[in-house]
PDB file of N, CA and C in Angstrom:
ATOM      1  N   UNK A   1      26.486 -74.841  -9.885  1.00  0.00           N
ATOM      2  CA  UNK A   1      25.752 -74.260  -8.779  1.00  0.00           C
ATOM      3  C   UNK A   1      24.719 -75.266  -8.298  1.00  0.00           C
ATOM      4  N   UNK A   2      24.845 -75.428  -7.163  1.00  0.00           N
ATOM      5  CA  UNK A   2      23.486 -76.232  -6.458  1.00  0.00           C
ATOM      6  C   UNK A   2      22.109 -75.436  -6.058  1.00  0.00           C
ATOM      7  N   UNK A   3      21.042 -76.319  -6.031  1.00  0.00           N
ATOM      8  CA  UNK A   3      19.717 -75.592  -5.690  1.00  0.00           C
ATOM      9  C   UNK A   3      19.239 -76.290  -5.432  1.00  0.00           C
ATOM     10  N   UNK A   4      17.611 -75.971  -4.092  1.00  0.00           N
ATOM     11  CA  UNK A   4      17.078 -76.062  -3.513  1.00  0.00           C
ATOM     12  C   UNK A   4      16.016 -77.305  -4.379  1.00  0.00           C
ATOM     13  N   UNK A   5      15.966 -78.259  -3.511  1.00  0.00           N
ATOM     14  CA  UNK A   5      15.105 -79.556  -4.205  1.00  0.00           C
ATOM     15  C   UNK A   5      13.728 -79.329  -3.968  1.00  0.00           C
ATOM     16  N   UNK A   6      12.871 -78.077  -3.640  1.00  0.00           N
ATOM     17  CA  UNK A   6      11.646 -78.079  -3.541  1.00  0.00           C
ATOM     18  C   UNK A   6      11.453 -76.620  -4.487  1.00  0.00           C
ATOM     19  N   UNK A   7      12.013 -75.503  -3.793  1.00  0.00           N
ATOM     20  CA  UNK A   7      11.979 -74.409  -4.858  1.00  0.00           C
ATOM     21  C   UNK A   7      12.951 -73.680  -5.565  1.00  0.00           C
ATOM     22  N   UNK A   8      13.933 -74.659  -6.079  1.00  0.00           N
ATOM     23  CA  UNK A   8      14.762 -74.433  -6.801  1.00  0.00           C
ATOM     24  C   UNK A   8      15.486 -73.262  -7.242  1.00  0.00           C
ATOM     25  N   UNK A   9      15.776 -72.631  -5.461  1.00  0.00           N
ATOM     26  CA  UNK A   9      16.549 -71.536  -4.890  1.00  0.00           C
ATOM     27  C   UNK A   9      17.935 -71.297  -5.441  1.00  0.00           C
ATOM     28  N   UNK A  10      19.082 -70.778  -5.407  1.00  0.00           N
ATOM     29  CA  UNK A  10      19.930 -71.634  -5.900  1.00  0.00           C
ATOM     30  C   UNK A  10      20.928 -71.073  -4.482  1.00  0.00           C
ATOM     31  N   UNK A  11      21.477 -72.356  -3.832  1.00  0.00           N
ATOM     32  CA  UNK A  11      22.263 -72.155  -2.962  1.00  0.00           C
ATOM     33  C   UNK A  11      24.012 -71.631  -2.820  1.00  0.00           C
ATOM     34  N   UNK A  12      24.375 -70.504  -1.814  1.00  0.00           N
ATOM     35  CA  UNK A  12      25.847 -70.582  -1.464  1.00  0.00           C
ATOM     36  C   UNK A  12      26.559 -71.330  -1.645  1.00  0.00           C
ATOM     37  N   UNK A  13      27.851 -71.298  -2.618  1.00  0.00           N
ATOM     38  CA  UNK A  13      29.393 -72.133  -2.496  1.00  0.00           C
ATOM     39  C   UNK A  13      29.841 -72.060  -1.677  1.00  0.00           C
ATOM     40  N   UNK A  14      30.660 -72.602  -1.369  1.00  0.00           N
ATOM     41  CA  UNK A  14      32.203 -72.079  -0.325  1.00  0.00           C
ATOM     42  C   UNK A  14      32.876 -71.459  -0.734  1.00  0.00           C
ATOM     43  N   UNK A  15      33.219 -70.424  -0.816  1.00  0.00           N
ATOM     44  CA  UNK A  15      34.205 -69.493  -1.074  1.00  0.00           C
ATOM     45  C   UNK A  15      33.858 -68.726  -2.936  1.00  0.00           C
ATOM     46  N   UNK A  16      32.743 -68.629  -2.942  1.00  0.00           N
ATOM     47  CA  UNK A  16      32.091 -68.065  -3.753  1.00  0.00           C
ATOM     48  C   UNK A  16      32.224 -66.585  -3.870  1.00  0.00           C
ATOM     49  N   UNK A  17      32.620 -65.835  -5.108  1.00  0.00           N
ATOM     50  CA  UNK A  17      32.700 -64.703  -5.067  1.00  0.00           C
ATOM     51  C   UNK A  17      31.180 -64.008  -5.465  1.00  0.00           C
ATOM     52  N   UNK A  18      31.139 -62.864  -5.199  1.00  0.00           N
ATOM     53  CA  UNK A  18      29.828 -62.087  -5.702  1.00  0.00           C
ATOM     54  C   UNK A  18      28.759 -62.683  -4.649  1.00  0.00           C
ATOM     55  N   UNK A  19      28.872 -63.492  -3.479  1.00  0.00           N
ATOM     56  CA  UNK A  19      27.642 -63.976  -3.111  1.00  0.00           C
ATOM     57  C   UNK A  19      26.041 -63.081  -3.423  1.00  0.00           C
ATOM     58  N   UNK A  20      26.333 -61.440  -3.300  1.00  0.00           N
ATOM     59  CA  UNK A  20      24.769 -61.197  -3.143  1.00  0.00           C
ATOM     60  C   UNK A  20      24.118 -61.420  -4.366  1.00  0.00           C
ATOM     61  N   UNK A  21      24.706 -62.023  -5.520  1.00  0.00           N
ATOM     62  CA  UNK A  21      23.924 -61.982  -6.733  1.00  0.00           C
ATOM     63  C   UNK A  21      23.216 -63.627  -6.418  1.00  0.00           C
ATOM     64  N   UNK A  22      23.974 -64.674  -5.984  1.00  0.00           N
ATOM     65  CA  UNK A  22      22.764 -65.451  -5.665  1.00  0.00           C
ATOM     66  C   UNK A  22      21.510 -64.895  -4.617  1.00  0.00           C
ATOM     67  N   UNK A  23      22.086 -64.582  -3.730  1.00  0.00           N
ATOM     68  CA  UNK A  23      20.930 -64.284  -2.226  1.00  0.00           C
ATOM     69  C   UNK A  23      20.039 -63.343  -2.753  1.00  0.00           C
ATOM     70  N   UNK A  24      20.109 -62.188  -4.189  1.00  0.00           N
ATOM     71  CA  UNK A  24      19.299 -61.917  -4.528  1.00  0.00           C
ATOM     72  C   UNK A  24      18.660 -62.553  -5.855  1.00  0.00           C
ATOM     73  N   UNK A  25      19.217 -62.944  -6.023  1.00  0.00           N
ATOM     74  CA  UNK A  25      18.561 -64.193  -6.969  1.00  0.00           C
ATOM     75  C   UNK A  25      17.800 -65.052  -6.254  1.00  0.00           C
ATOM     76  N   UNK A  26      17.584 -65.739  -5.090  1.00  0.00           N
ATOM     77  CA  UNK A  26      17.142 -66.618  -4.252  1.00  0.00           C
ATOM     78  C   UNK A  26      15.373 -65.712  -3.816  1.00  0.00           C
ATOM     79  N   UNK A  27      16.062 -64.664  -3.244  1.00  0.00           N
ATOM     80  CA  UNK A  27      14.940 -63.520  -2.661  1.00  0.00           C
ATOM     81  C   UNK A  27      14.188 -63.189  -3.746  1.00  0.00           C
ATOM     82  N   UNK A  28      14.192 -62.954  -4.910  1.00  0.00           N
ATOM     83  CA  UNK A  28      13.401 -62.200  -5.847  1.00  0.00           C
ATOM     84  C   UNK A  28      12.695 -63.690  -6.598  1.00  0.00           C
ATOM     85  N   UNK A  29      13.074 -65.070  -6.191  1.00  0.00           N
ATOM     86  CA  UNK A  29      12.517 -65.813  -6.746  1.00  0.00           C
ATOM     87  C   UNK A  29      11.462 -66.169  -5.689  1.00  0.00           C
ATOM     88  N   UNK A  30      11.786 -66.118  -4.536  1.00  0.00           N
ATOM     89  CA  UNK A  30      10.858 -66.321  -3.072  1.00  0.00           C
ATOM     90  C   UNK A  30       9.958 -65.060  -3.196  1.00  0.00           C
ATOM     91  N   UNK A  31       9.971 -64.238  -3.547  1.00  0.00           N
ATOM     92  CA  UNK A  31       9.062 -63.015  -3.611  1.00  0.00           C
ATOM     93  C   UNK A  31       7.541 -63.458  -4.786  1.00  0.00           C
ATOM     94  N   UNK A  32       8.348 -63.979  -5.777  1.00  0.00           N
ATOM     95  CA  UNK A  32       7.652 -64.102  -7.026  1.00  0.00           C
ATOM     96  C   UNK A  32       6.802 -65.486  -6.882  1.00  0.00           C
ATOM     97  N   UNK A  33       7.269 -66.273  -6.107  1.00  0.00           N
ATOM     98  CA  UNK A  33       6.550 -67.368  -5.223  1.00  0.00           C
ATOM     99  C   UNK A  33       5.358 -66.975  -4.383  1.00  0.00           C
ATOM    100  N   UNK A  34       6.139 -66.288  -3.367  1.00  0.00           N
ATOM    101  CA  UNK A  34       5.058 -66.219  -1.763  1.00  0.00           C
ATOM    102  C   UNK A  34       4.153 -65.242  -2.452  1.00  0.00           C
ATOM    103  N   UNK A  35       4.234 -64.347  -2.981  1.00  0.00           N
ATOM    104  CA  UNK A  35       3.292 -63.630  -3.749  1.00  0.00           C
ATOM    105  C   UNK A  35       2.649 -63.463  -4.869  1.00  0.00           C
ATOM    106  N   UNK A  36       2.230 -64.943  -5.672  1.00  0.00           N
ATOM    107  CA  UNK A  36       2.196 -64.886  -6.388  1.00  0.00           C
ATOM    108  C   UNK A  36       0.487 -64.455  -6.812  1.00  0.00           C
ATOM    109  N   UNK A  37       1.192 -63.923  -8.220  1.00  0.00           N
ATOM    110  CA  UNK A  37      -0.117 -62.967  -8.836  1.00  0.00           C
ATOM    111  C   UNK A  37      -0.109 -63.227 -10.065  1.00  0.00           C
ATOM    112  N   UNK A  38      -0.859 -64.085 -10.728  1.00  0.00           N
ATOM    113  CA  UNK A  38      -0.750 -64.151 -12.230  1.00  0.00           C
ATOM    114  C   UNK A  38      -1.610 -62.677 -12.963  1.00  0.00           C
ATOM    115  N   UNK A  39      -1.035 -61.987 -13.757  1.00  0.00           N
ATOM    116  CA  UNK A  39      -1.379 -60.918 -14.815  1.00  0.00           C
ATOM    117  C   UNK A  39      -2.191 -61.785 -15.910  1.00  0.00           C
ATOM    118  N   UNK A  40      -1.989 -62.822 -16.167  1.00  0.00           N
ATOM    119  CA  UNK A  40      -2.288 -63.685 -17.121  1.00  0.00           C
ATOM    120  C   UNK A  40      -2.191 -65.044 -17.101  1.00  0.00           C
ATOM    121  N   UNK A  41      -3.055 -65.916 -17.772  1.00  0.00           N
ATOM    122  CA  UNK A  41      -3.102 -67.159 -17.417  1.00  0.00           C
ATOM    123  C   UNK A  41      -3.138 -68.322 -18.673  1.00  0.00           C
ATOM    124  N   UNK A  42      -1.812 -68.738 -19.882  1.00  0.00           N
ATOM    125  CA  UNK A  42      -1.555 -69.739 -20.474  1.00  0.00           C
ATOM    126  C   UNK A  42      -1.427 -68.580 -21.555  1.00  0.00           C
ATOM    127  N   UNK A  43      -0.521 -67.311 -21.368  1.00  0.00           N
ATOM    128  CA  UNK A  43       0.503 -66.665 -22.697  1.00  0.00           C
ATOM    129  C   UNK A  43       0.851 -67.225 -23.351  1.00  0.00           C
ATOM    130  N   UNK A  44       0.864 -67.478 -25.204  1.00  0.00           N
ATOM    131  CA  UNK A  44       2.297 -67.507 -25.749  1.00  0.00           C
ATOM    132  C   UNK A  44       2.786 -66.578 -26.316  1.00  0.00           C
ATOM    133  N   UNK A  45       2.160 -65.768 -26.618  1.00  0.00           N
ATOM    134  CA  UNK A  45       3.662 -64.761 -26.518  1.00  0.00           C
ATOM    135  C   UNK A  45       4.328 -63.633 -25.632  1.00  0.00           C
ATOM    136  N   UNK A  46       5.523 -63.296 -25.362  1.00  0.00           N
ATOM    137  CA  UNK A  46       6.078 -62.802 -24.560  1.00  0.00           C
ATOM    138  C   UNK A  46       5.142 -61.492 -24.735  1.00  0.00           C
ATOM    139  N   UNK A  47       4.988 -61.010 -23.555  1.00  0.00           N
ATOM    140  CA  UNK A  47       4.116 -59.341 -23.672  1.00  0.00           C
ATOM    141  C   UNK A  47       5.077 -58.310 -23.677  1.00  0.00           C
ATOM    142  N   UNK A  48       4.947 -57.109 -24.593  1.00  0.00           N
ATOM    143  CA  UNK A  48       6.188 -56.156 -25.113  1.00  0.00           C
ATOM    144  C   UNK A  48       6.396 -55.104 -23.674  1.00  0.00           C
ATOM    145  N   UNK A  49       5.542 -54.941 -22.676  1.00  0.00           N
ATOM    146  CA  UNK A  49       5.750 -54.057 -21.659  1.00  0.00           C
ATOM    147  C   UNK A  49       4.909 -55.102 -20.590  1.00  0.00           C
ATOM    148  N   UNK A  50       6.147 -54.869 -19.305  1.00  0.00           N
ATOM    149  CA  UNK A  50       5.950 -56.101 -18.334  1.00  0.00           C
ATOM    150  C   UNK A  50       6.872 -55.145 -17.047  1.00  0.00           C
ATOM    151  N   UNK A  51       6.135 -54.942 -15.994  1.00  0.00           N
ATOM    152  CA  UNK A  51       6.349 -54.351 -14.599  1.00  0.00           C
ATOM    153  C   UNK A  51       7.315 -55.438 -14.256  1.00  0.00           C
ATOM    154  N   UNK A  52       8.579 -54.848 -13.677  1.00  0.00           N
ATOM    155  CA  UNK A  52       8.921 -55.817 -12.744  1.00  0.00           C
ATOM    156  C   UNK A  52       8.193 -56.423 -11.811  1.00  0.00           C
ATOM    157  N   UNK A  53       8.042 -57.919 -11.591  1.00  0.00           N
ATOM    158  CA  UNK A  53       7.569 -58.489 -10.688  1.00  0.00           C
ATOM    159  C   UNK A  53       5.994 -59.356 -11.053  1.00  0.00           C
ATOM    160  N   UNK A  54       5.840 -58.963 -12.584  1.00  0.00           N
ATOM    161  CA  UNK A  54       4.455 -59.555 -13.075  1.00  0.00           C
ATOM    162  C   UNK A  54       4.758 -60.804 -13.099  1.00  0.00           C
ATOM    163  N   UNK A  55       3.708 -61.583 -13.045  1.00  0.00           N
ATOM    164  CA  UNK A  55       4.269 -63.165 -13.310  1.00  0.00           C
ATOM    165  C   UNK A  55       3.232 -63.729 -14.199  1.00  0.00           C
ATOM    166  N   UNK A  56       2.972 -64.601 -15.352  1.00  0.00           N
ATOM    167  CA  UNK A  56       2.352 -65.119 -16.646  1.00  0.00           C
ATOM    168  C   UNK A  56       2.662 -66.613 -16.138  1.00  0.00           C
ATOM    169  N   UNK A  57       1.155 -67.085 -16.578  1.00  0.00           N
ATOM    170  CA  UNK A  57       0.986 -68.545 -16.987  1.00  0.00           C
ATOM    171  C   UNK A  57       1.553 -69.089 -18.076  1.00  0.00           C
ATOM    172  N   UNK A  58       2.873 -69.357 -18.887  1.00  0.00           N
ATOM    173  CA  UNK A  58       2.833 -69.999 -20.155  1.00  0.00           C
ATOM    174  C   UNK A  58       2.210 -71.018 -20.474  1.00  0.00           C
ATOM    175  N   UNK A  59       1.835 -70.815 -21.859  1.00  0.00           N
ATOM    176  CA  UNK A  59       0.936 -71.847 -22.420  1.00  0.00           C
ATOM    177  C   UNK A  59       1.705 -72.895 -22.807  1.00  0.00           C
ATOM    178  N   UNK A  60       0.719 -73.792 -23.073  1.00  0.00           N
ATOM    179  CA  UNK A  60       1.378 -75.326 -23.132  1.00  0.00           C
ATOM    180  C   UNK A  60       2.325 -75.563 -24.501  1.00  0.00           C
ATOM    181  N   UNK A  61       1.865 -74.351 -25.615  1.00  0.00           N
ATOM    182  CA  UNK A  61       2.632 -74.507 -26.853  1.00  0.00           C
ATOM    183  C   UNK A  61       2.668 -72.837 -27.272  1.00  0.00           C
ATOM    184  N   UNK A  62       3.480 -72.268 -26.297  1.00  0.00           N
ATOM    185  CA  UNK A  62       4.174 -71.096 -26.964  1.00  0.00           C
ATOM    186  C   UNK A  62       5.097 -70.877 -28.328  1.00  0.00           C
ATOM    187  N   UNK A  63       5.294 -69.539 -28.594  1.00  0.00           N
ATOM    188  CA  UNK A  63       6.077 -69.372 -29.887  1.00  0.00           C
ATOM    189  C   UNK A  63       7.776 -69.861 -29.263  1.00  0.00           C
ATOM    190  N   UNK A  64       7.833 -69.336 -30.008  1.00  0.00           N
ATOM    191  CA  UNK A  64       9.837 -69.963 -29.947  1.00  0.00           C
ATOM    192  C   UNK A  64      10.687 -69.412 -28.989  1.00  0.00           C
ATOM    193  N   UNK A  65       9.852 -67.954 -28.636  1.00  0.00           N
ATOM    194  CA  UNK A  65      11.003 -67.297 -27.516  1.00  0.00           C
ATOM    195  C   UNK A  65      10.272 -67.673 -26.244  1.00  0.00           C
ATOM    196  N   UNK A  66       9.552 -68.201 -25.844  1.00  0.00           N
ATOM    197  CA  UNK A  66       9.349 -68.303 -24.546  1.00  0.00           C
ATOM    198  C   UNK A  66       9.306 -70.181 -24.777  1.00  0.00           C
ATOM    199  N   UNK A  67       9.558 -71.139 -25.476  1.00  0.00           N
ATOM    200  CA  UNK A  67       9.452 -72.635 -25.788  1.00  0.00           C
ATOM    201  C   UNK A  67      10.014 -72.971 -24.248  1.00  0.00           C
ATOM    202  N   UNK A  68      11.436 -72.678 -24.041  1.00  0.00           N
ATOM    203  CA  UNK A  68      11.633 -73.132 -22.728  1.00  0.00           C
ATOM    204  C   UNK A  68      10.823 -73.273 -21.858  1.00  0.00           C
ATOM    205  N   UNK A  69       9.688 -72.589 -21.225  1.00  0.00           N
ATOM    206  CA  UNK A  69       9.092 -71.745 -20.543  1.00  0.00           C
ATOM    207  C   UNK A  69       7.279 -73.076 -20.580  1.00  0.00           C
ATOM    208  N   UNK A  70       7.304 -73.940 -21.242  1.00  0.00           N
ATOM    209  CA  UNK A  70       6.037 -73.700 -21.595  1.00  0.00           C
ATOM    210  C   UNK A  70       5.188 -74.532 -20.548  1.00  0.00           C
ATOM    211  N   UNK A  71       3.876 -74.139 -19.730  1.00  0.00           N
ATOM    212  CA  UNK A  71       3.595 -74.256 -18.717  1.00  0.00           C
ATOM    213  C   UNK A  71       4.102 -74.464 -17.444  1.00  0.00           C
ATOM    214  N   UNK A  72       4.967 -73.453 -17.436  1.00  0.00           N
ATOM    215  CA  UNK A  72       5.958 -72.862 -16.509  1.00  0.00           C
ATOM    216  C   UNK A  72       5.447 -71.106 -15.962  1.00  0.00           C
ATOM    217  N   UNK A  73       5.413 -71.286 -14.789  1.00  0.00           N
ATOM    218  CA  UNK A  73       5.326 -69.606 -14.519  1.00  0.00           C
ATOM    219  C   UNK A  73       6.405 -68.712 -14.579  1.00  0.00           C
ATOM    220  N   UNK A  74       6.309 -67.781 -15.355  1.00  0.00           N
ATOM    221  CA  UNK A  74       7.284 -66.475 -15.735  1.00  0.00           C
ATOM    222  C   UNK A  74       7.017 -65.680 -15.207  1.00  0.00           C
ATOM    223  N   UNK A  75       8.539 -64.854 -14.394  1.00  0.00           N
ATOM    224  CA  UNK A  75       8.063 -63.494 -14.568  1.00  0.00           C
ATOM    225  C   UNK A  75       9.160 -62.806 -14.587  1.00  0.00           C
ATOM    226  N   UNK A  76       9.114 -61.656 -14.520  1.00  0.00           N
ATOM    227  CA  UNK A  76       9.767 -60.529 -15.110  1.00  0.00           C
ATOM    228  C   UNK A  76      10.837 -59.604 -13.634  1.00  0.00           C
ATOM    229  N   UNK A  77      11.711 -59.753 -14.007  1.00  0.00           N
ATOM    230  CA  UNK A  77      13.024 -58.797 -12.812  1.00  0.00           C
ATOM    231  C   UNK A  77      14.120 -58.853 -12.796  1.00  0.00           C
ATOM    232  N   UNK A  78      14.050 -57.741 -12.471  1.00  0.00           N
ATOM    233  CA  UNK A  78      15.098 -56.371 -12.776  1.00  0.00           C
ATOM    234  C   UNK A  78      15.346 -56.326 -14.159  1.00  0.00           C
ATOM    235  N   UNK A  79      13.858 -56.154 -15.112  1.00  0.00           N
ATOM    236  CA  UNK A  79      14.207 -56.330 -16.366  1.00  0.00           C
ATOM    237  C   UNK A  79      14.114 -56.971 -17.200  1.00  0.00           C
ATOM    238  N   UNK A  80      14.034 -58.227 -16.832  1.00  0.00           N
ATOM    239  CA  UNK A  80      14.564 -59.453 -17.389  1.00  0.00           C
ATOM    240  C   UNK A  80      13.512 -60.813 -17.386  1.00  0.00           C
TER     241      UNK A  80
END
């Protein structure tokens, strides 16, 4: 899959099946962007109850489940 070289959107194939799961993948990452709201600022650990749409500062040396993540902004949608 290709993506966007500034906000790392992830763009349409050609003849791609399922398209709306990127375009909402694209939108819910542009949402979590243009609006962004930190709940918190340099987490490490993942928080056990999280609203869709919260977004966290990771800290520079998180625990193991968020390591990917670390001073990276997270957030949370559809769940996930």
């Amino acid at each position: 899959m290709s993506y966007t070289p500034k906000l790392n959107l992830p763009l349409l194939a050609p003849n791609q099946a399922q398209k709306h799961v990127t375009v909402n993948d694209a939108i819910a990452r542009t949402d979590a962007l243009v609006h962004l709201h930190l709940e918190s600022i340099g987490i490490a650990l993942q928080p056990t109850e999280i609203a869709d749409g919260a977004c966290f500062l990771v800290h520079e040396a998180p625990d193991a489940e968020l390591a990917d993540a670390a001073g990276q902004i997270a957030w949370r949608d559809d769940g996930a």
